[in-house]
N, C-alpha and C. Protein backbone atom coordinates (compact mmCIF):
# COMPACT_ATOMS: atom_id res chain seq x y z
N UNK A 1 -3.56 -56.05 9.65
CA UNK A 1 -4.81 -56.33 9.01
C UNK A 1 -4.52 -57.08 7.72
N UNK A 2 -5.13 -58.01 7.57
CA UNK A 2 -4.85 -58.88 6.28
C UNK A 2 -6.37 -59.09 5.34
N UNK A 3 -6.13 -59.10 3.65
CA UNK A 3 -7.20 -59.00 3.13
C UNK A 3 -7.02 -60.53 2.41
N UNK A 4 -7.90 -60.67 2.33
CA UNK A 4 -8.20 -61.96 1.44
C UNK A 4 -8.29 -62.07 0.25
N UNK A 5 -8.43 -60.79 0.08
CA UNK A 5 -8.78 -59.91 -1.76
C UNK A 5 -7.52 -61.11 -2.71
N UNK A 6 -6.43 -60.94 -2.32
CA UNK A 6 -5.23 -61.79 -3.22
C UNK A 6 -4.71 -62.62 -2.81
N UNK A 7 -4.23 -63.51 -3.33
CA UNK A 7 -3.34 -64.92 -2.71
C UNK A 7 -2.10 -64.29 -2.51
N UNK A 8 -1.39 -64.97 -1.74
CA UNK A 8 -0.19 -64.55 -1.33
C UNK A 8 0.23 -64.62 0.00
N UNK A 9 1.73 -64.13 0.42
CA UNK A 9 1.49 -63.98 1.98
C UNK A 9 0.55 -63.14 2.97
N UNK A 10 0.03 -63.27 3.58
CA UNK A 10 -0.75 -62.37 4.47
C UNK A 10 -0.06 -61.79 5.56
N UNK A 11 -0.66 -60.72 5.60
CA UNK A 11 0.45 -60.01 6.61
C UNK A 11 0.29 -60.32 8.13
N UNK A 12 0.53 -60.11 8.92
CA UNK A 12 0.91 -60.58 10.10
C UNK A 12 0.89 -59.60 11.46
N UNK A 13 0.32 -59.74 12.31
CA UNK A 13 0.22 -58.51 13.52
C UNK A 13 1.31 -58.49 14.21
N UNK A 14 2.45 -58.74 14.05
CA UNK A 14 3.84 -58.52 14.99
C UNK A 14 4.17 -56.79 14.48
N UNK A 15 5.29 -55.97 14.72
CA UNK A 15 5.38 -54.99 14.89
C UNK A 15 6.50 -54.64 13.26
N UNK A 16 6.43 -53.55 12.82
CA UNK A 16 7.72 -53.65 11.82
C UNK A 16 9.40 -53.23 12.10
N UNK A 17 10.23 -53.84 12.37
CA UNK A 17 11.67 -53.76 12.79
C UNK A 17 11.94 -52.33 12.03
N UNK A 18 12.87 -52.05 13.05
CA UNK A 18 13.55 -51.12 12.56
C UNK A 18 14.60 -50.65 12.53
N UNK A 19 15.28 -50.50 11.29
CA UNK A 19 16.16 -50.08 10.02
C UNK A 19 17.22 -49.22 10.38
N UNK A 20 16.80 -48.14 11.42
CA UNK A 20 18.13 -47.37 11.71
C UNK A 20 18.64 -46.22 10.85
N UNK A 21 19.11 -45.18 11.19
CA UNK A 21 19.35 -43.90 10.19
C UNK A 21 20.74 -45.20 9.11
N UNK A 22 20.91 -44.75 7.39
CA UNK A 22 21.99 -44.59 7.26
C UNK A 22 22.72 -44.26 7.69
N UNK A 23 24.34 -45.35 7.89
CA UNK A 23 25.31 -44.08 8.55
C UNK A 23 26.54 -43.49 7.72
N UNK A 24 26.44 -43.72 6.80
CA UNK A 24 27.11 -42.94 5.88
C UNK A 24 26.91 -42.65 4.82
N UNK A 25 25.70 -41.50 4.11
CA UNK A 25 24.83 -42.30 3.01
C UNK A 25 25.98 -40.88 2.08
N UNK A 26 26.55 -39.75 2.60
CA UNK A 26 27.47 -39.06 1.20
C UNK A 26 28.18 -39.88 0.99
N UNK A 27 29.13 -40.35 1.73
CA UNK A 27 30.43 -41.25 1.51
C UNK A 27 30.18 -42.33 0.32
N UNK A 28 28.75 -43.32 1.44
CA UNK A 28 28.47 -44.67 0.50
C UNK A 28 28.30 -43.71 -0.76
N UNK A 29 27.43 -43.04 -1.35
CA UNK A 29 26.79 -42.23 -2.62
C UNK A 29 28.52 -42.17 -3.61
N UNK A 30 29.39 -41.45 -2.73
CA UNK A 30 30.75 -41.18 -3.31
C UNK A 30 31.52 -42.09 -3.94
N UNK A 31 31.42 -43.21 -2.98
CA UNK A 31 32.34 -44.17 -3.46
C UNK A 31 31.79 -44.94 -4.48
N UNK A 32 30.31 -45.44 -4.36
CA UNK A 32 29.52 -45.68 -5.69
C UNK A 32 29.34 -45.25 -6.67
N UNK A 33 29.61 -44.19 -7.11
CA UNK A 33 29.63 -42.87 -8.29
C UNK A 33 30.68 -42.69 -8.58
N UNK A 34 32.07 -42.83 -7.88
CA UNK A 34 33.15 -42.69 -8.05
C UNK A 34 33.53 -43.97 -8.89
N UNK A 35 33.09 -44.92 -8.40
CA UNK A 35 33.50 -46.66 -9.08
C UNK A 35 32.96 -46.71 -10.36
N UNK A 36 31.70 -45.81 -10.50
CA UNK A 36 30.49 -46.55 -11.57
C UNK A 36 31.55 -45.27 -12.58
N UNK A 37 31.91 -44.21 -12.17
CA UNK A 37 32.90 -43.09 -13.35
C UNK A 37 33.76 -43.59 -13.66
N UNK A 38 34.33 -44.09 -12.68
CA UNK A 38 35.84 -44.46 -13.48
C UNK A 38 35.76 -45.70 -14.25
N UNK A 39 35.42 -46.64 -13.79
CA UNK A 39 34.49 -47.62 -14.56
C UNK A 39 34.37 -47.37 -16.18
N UNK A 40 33.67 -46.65 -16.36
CA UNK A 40 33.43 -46.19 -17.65
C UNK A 40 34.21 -44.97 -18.38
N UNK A 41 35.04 -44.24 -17.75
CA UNK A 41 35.83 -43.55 -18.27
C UNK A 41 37.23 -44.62 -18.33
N UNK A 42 37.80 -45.67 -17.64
CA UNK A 42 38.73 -46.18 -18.37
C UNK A 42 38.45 -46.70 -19.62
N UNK A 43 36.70 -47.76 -19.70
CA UNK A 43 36.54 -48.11 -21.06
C UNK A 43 37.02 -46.86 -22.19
N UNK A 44 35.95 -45.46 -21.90
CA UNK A 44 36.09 -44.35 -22.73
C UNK A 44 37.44 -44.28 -23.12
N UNK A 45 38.46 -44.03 -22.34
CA UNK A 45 39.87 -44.08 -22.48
C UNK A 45 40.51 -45.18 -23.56
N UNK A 46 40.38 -46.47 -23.25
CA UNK A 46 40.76 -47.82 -24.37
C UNK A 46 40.23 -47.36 -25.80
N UNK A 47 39.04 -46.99 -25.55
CA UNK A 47 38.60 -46.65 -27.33
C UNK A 47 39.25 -45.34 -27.83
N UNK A 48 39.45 -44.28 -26.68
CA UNK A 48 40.32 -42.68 -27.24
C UNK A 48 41.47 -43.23 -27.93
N UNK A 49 42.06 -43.92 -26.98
CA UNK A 49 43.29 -44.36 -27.14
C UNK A 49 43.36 -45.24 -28.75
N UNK A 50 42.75 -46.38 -29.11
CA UNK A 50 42.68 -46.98 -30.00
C UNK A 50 42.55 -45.60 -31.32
N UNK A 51 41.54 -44.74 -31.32
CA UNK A 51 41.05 -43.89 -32.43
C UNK A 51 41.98 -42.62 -31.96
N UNK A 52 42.79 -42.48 -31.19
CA UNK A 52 43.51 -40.85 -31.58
C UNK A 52 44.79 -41.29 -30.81
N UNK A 53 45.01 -42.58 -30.24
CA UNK A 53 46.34 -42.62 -29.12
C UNK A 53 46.39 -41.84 -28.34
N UNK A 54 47.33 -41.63 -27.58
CA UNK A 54 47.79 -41.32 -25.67
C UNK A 54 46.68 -40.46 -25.74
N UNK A 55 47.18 -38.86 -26.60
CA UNK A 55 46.50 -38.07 -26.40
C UNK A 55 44.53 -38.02 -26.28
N UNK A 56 44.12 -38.85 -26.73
CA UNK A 56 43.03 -39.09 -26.93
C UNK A 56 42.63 -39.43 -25.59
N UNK A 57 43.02 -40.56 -24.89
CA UNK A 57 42.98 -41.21 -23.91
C UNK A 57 43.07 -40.02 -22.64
N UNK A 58 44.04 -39.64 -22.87
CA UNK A 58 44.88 -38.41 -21.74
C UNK A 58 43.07 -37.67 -21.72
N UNK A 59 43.05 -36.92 -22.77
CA UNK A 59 41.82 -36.20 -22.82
C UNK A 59 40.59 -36.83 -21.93
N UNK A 60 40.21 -37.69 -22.49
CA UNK A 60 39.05 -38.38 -21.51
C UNK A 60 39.41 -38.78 -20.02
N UNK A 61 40.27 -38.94 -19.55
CA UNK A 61 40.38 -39.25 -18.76
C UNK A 61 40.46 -37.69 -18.11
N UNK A 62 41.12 -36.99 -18.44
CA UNK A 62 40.99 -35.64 -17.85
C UNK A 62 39.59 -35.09 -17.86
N UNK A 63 38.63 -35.17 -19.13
CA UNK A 63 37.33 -34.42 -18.88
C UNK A 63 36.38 -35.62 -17.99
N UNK A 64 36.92 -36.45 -17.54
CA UNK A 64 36.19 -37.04 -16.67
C UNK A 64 36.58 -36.86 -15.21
N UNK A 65 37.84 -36.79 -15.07
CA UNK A 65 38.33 -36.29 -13.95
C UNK A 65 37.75 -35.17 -13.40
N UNK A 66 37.87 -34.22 -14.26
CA UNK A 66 36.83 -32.55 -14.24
C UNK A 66 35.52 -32.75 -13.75
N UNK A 67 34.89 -33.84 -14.20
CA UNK A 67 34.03 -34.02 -13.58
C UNK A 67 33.36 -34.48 -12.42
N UNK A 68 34.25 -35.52 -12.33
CA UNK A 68 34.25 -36.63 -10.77
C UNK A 68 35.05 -35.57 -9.83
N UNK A 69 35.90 -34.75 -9.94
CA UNK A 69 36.01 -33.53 -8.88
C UNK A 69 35.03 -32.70 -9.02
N UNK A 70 34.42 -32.17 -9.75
CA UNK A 70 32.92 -31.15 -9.46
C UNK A 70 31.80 -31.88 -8.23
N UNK A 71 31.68 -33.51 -9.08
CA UNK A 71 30.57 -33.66 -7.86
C UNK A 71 31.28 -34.86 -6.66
N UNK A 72 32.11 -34.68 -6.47
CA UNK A 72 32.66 -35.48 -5.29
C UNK A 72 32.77 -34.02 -4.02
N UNK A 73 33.52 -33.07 -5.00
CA UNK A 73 33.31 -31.57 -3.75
C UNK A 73 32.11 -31.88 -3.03
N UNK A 74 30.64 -31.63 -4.09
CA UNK A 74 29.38 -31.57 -3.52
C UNK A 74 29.21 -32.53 -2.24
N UNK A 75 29.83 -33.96 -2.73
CA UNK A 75 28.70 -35.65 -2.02
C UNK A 75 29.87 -35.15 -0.62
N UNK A 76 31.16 -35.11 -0.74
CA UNK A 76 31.60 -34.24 0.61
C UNK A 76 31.20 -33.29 1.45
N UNK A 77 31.20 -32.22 1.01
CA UNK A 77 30.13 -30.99 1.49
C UNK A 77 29.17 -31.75 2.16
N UNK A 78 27.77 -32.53 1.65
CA UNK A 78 27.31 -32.82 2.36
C UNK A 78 27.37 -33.80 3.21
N UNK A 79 28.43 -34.82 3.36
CA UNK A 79 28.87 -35.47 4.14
C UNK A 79 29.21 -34.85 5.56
N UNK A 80 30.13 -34.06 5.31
CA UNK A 80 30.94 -33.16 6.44
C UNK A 80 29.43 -32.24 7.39
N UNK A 81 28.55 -31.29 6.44
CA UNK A 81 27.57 -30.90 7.05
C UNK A 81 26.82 -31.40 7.66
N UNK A 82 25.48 -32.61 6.59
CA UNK A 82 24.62 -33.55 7.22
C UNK A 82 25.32 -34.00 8.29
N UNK A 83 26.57 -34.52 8.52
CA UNK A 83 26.69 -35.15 9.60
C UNK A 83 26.05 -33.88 11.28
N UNK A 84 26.41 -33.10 11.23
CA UNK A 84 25.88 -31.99 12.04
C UNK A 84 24.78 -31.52 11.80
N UNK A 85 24.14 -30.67 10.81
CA UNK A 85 23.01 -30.11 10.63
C UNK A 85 22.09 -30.42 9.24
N UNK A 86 21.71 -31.75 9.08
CA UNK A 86 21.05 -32.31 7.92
C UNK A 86 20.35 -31.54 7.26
N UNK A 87 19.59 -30.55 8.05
CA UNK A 87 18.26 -29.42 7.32
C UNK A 87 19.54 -28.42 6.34
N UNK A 88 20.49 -28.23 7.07
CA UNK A 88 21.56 -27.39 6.44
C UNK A 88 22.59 -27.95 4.91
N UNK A 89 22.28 -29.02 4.86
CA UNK A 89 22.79 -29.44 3.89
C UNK A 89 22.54 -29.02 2.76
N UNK A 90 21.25 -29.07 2.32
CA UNK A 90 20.89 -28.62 1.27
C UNK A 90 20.91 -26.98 0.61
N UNK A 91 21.25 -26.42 1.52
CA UNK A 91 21.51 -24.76 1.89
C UNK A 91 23.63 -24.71 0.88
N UNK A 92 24.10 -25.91 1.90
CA UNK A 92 25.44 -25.84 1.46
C UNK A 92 25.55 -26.86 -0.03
N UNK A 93 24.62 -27.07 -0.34
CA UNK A 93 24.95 -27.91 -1.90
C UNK A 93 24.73 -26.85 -2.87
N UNK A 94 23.90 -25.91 -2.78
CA UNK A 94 23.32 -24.53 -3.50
C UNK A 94 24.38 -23.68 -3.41
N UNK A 95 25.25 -23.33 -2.10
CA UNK A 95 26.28 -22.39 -1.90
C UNK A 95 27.41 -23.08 -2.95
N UNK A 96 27.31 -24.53 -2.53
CA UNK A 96 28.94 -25.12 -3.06
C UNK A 96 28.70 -25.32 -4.91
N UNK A 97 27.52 -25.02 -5.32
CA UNK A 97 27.33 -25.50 -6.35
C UNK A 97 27.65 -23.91 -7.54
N UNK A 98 27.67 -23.06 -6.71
CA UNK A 98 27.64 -21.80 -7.06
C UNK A 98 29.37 -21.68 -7.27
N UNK A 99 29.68 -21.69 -6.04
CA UNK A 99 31.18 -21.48 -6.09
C UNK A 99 31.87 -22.13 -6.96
N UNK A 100 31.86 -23.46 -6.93
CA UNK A 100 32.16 -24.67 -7.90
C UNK A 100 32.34 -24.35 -8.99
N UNK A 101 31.27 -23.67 -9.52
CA UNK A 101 30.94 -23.13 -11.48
C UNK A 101 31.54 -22.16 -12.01
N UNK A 102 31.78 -21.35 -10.76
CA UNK A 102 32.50 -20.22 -10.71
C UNK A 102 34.24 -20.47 -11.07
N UNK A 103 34.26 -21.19 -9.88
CA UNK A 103 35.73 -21.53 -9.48
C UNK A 103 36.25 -22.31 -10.78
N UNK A 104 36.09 -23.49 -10.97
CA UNK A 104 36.22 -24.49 -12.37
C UNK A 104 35.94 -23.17 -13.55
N UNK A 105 35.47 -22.16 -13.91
CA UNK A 105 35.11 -21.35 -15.10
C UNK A 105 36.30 -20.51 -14.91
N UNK A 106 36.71 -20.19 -13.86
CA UNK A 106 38.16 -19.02 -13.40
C UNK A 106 39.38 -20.30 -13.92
N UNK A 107 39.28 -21.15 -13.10
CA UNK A 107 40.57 -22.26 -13.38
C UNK A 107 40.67 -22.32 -15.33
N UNK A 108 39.65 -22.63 -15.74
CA UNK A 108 39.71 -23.15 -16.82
C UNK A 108 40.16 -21.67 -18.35
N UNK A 109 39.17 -20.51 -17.42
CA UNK A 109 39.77 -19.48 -18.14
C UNK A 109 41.32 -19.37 -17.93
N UNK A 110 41.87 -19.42 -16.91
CA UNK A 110 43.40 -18.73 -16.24
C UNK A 110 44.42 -19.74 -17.01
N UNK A 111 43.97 -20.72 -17.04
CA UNK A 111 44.76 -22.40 -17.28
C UNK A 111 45.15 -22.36 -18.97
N UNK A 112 43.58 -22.48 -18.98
CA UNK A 112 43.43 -22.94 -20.43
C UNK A 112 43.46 -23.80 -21.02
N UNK A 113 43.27 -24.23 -22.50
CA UNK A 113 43.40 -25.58 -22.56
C UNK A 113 45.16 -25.77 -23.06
N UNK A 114 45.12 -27.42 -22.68
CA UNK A 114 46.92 -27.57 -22.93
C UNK A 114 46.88 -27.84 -24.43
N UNK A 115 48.08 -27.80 -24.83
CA UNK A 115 48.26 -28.26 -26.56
C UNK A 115 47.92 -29.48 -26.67
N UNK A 116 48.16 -30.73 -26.09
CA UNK A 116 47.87 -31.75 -25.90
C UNK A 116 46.41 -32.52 -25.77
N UNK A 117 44.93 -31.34 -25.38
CA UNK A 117 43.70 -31.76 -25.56
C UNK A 117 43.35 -32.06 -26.32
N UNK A 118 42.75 -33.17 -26.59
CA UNK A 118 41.94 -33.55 -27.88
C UNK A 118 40.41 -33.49 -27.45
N UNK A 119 39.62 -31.92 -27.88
CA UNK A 119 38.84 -31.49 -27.55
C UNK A 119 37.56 -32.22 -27.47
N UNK A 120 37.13 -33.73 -28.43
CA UNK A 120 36.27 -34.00 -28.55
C UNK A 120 36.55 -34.99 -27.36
N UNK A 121 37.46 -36.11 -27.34
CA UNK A 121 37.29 -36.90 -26.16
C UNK A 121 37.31 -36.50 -24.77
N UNK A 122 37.32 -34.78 -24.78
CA UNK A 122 37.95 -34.41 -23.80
C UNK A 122 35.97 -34.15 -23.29
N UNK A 123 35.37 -33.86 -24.45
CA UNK A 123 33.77 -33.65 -24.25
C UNK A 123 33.60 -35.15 -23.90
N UNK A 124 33.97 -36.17 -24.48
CA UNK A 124 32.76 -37.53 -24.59
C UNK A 124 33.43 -38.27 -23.21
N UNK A 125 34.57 -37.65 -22.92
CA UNK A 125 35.07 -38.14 -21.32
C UNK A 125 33.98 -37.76 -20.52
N UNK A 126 33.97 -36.14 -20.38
CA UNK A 126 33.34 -35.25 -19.38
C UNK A 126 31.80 -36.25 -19.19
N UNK A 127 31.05 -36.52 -20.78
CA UNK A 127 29.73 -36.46 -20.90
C UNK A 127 29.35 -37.93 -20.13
N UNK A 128 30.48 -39.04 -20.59
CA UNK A 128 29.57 -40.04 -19.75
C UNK A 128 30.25 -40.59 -18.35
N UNK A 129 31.59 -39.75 -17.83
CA UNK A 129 31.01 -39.46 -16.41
C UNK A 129 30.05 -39.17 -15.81
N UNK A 130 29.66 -37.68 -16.21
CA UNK A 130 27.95 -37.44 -15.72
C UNK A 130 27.26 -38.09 -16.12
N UNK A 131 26.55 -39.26 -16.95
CA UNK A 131 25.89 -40.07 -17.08
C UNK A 131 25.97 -40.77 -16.26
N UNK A 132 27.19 -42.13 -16.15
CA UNK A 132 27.47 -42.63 -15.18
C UNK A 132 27.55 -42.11 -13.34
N UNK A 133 27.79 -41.12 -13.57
CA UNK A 133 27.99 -40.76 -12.10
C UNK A 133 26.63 -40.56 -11.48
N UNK A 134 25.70 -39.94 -12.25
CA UNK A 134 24.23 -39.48 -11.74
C UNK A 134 23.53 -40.97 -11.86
N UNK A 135 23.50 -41.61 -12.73
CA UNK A 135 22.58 -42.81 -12.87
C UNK A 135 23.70 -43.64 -11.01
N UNK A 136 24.63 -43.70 -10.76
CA UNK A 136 25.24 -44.62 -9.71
C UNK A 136 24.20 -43.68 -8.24
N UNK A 137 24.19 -42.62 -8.45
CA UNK A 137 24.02 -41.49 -7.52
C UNK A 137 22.17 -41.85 -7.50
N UNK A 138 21.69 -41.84 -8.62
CA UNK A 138 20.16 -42.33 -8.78
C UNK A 138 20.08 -43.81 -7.73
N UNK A 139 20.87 -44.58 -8.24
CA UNK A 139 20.40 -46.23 -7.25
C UNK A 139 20.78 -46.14 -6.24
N UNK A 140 22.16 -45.09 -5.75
CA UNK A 140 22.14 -45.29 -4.28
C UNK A 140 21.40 -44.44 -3.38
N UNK A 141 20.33 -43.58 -3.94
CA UNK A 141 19.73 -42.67 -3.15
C UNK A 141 18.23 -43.71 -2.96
N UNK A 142 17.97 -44.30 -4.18
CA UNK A 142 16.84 -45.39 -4.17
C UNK A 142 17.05 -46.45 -3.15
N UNK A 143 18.19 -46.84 -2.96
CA UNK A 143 18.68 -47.87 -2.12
C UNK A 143 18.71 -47.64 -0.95
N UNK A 144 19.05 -46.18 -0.48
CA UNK A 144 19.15 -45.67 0.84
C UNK A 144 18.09 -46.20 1.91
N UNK A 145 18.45 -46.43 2.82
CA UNK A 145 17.34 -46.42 3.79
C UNK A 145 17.81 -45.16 4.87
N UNK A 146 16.52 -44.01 4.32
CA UNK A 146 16.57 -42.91 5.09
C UNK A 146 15.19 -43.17 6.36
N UNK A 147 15.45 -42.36 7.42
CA UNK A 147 14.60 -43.17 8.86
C UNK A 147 14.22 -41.56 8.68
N UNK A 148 12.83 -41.54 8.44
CA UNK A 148 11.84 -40.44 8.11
C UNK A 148 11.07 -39.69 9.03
N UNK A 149 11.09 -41.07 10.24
CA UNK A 149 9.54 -40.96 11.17
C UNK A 149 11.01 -41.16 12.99
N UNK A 150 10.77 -40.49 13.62
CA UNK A 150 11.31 -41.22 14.77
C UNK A 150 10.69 -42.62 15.40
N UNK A 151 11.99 -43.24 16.16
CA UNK A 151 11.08 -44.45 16.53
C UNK A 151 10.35 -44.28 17.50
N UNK A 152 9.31 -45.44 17.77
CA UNK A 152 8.12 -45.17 18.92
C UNK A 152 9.11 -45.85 20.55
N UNK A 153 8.81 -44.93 21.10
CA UNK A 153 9.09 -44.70 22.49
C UNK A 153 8.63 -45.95 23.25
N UNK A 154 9.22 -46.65 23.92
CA UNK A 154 8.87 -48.00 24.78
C UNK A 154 7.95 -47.31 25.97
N UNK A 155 7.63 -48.34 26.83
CA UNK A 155 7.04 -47.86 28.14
C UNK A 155 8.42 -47.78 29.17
N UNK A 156 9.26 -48.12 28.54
CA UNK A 156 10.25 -48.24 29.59
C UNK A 156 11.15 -46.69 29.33
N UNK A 157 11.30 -45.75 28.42
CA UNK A 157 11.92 -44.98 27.78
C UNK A 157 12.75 -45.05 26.53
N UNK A 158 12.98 -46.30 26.16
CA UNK A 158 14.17 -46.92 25.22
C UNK A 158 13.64 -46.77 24.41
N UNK A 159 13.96 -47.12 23.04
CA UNK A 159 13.17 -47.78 21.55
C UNK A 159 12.69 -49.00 21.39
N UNK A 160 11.61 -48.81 20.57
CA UNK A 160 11.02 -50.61 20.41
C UNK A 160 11.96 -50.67 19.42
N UNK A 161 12.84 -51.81 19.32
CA UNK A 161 13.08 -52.51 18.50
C UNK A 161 12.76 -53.99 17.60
């Protein structure tokens, strides 16, 4: 149905193509979040390094590391699941997110910190990983093309494509 109301293209009675499930949308999410962290934690690193040397550097790069392993566990988890039971995924991001906080709070108590942390870059590492990592994780979920609706059934049994 086409309106006349605005200039522009008018739409057209042919059918709308279709798009197809993502087929790897944890992975793609991972590797995009993973690029857009490190990305910005090497910059973080060049400036530690410049204002406190190695150790400075060492630090950020470690509290970013800490971080890009917290949510790479998760974008796995649901990789490995969704691929089998999609409704279930979200069940195992809640379980893994639990354990995770837990687990990283035991490591970090047992461990401790090394003599070598330099506590603040070791925060401004951590902080704009998660910036970076969630804003990469924001455009590729926007970007996704998730297939919502099943396709319509031919007369023949197949899919219209």
């Amino acid at each position: 149905m086409s309106s006349d109301a605005e200039s522009g293209h008018k739409s057209g009675t042919g059918s709308v193509g279709v798009s197809g499930p993502t087929r790897s949308l944890w992975l793609g999410l991972l590797a995009l979040s993973s690029a857009a962290a490190a990305g910005v934690l090497l910059l973080t690193a060049v400036i530690a390094f410049v204002f406190n040397g190695g150790f400075g550097a060492l630090s950020s790069l470690f509290g970013g590391a800490v971080v890009m392993a917290f949510f790479a566990i998760s974008l796995a988890i649901g990789h490995f699941v969704g691929r089998n039971n999609p409704s279930g995924a979200i069940g195992m991001f809640v379980a893994t997110y639990f354990v995770k906080v837990v687990g990283f709070a035991v490591v970090l108590f047992v461990i401790g910190a090394p003599a070598w942390l330099h506590a603040r870059w070791f925060l401004i590492g951590a902080v704009v990983s998660v910036v970076a990592w969630q804003a990469a994780e924001i455009i590729g979920f926007a970007r996704a093309r998730l297939q919502i609706y099943n396709d319509p059934e031919s007369p023949e049994g197949g899919t219209n494509a």
